[in-house]
C-alpha atoms as a PDB file:
ATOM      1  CA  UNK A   1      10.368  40.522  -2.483  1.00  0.00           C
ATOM      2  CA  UNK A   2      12.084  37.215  -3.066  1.00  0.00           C
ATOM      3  CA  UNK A   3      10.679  34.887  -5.578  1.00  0.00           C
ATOM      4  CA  UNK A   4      11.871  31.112  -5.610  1.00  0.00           C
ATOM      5  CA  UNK A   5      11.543  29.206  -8.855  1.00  0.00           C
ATOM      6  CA  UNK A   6      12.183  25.482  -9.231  1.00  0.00           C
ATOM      7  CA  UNK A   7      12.439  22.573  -6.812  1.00  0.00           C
ATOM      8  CA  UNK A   8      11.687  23.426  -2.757  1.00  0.00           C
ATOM      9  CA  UNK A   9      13.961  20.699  -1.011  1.00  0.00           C
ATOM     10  CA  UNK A  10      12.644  21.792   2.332  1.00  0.00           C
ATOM     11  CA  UNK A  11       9.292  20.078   1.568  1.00  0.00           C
ATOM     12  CA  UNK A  12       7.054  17.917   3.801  1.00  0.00           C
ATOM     13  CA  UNK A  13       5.016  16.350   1.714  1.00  0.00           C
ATOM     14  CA  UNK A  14       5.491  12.839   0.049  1.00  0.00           C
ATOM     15  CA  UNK A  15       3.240  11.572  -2.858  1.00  0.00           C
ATOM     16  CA  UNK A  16       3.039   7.889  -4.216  1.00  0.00           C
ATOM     17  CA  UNK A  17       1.819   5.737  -6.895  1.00  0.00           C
ATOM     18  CA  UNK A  18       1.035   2.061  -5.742  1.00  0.00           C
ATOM     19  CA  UNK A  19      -0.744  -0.793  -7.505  1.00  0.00           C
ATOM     20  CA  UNK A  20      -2.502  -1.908  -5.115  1.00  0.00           C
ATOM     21  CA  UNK A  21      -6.178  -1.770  -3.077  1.00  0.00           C
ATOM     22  CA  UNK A  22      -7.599   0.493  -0.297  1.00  0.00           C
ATOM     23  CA  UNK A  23      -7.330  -1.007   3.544  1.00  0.00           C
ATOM     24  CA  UNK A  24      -8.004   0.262   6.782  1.00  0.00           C
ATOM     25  CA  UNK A  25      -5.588  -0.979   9.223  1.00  0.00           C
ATOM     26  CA  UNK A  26      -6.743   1.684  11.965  1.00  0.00           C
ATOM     27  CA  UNK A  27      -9.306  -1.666  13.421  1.00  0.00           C
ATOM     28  CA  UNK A  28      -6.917  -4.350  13.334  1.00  0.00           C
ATOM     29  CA  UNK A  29      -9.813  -6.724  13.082  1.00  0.00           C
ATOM     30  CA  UNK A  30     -11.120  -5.150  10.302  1.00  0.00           C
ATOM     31  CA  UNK A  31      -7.620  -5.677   8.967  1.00  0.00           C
ATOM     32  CA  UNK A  32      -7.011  -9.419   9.975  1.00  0.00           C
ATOM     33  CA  UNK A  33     -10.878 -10.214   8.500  1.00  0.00           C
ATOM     34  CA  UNK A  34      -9.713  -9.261   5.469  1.00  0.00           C
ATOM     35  CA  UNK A  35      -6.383 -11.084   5.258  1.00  0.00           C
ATOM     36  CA  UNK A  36      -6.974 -14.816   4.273  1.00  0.00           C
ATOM     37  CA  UNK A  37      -7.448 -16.947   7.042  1.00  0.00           C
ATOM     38  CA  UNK A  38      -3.759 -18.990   7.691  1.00  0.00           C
ATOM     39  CA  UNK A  39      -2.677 -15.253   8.505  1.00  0.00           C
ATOM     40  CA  UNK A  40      -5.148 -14.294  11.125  1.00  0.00           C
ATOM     41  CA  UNK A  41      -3.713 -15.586  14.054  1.00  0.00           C
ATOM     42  CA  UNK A  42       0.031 -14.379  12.886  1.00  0.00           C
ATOM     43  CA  UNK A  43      -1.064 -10.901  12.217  1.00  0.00           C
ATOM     44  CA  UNK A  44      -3.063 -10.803  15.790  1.00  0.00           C
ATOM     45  CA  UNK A  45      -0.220 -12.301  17.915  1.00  0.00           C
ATOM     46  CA  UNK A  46       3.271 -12.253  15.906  1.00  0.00           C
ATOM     47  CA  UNK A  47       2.777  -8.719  15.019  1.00  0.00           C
ATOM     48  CA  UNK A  48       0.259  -7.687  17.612  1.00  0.00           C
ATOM     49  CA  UNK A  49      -1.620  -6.200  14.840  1.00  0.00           C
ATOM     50  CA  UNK A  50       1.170  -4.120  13.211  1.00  0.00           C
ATOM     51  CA  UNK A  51      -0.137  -3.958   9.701  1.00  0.00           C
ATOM     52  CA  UNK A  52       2.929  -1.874   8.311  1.00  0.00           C
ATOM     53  CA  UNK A  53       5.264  -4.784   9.289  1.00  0.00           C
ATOM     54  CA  UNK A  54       2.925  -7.278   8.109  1.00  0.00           C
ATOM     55  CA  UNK A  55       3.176  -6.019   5.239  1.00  0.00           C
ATOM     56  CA  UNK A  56       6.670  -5.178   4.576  1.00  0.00           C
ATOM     57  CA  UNK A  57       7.704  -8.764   5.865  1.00  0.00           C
ATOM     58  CA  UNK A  58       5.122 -10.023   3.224  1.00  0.00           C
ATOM     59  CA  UNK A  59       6.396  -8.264   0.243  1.00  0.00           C
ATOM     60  CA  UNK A  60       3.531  -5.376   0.556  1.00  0.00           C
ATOM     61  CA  UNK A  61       3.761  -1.783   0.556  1.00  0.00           C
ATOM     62  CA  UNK A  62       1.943   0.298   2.659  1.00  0.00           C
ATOM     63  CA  UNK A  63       1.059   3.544   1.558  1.00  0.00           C
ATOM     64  CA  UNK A  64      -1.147   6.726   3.212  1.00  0.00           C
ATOM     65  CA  UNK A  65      -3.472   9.275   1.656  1.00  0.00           C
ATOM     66  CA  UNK A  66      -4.093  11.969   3.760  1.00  0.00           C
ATOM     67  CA  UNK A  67      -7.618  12.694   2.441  1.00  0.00           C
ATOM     68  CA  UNK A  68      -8.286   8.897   0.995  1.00  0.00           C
ATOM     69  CA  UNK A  69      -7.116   6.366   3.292  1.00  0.00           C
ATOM     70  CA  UNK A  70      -4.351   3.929   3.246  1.00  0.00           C
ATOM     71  CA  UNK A  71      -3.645   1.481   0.290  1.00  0.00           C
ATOM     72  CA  UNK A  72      -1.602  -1.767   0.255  1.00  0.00           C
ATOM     73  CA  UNK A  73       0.745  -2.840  -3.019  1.00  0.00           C
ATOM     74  CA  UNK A  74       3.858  -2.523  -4.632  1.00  0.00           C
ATOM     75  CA  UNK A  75       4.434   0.544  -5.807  1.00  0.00           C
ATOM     76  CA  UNK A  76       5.417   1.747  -9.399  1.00  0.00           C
ATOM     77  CA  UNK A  77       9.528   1.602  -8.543  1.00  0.00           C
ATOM     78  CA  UNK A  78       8.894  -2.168  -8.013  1.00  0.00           C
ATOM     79  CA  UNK A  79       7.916  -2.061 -11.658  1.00  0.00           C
ATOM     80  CA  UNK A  80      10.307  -4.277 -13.888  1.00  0.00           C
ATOM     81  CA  UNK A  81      11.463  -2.908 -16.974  1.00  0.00           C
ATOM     82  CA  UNK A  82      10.386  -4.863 -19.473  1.00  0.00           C
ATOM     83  CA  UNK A  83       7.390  -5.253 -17.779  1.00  0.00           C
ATOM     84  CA  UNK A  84       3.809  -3.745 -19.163  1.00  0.00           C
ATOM     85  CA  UNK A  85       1.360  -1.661 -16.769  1.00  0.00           C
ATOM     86  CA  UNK A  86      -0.731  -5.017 -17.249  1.00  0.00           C
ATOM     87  CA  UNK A  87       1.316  -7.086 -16.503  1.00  0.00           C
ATOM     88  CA  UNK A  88       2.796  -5.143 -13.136  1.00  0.00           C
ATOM     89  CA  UNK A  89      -1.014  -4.525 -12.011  1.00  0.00           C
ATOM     90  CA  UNK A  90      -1.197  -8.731 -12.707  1.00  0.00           C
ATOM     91  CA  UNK A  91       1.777  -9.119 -10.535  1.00  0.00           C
ATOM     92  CA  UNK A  92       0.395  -6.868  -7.731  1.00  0.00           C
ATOM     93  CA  UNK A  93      -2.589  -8.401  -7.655  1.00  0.00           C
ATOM     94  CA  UNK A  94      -0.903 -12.175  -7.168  1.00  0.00           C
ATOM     95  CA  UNK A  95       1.208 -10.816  -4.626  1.00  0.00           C
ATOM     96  CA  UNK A  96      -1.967  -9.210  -2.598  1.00  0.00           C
ATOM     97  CA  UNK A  97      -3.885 -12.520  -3.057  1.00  0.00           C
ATOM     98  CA  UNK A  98      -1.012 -14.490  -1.138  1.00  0.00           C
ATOM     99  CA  UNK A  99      -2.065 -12.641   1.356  1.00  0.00           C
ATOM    100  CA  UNK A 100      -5.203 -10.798   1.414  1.00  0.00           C
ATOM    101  CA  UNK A 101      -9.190 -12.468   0.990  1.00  0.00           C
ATOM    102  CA  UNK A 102     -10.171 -12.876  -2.710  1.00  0.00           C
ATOM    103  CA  UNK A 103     -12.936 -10.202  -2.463  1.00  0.00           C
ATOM    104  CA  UNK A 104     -10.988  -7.160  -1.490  1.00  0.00           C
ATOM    105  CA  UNK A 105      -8.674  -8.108  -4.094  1.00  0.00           C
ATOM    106  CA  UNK A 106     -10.930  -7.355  -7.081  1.00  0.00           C
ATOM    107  CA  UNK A 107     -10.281  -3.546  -6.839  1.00  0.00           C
ATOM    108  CA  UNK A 108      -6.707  -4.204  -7.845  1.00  0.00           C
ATOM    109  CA  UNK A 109      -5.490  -0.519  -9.582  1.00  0.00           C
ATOM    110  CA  UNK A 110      -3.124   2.424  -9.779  1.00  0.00           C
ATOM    111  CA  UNK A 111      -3.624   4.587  -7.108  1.00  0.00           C
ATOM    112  CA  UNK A 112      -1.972   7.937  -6.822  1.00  0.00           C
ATOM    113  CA  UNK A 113      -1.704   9.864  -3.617  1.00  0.00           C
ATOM    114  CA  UNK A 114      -0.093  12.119  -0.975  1.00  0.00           C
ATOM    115  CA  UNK A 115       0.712  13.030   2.182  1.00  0.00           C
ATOM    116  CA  UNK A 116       1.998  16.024   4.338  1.00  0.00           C
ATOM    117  CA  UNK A 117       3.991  15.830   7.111  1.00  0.00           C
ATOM    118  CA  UNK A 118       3.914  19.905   8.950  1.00  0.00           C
END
């Protein structure tokens, strides 16, 4: 029997670390009553409730957990270098509020997740 040590590069699964907040985009007007209101109308007919490119044109990161849900943010590679774990999670958090309603912004935090693909 064959026994493989180390790194698997055939794998399927992805994991992720965002700063961010949990959203359900699989209701896109759960999604758009969430978003502040000057971006209702743009997420329901620009992007015909596509939250991923929403999102991405906006700056945000969407993430999936398969066993939690999805989360939007920036994730930790957006992280400057000089820059704290404060002061990203501050940074996240004023880019989600440009955005996103007030009150689902509160739960601004690291998140850690995954995914599997097979």
């Amino acid at each position: 029997m064959k026994i493989r040590i180390g790194f698997v590069s055939n794998s399927s699964s992805s994991s992720f670390v965002i700063a961010g907040v949990a959203v359900c985009t699989d209701d896109e007007e759960k999604f758009a009553a969430v978003l502040k209101k000057e971006f209702v109308n743009e997420f329901l007919a620009e992007y015909r409730g596509d939250a991923y490119e929403f999102l991405n044109d906006h700056g945000i990161t969407l993430e999936q957990d398969d066993e939690n849900g999805e989360y939007a943010g920036l994730p930790l590679n957006k992280m400057d270098a000089d820059e704290t774990k404060r002061q990203f999670l501050a940074r996240a958090k004023n880019e989600l509020l440009k955005v996103f309603d007030e009150d689902l912004i509160r739960d601004t935090c690291f998140i850690s997740g995954c995914s599997y693909n097979g």
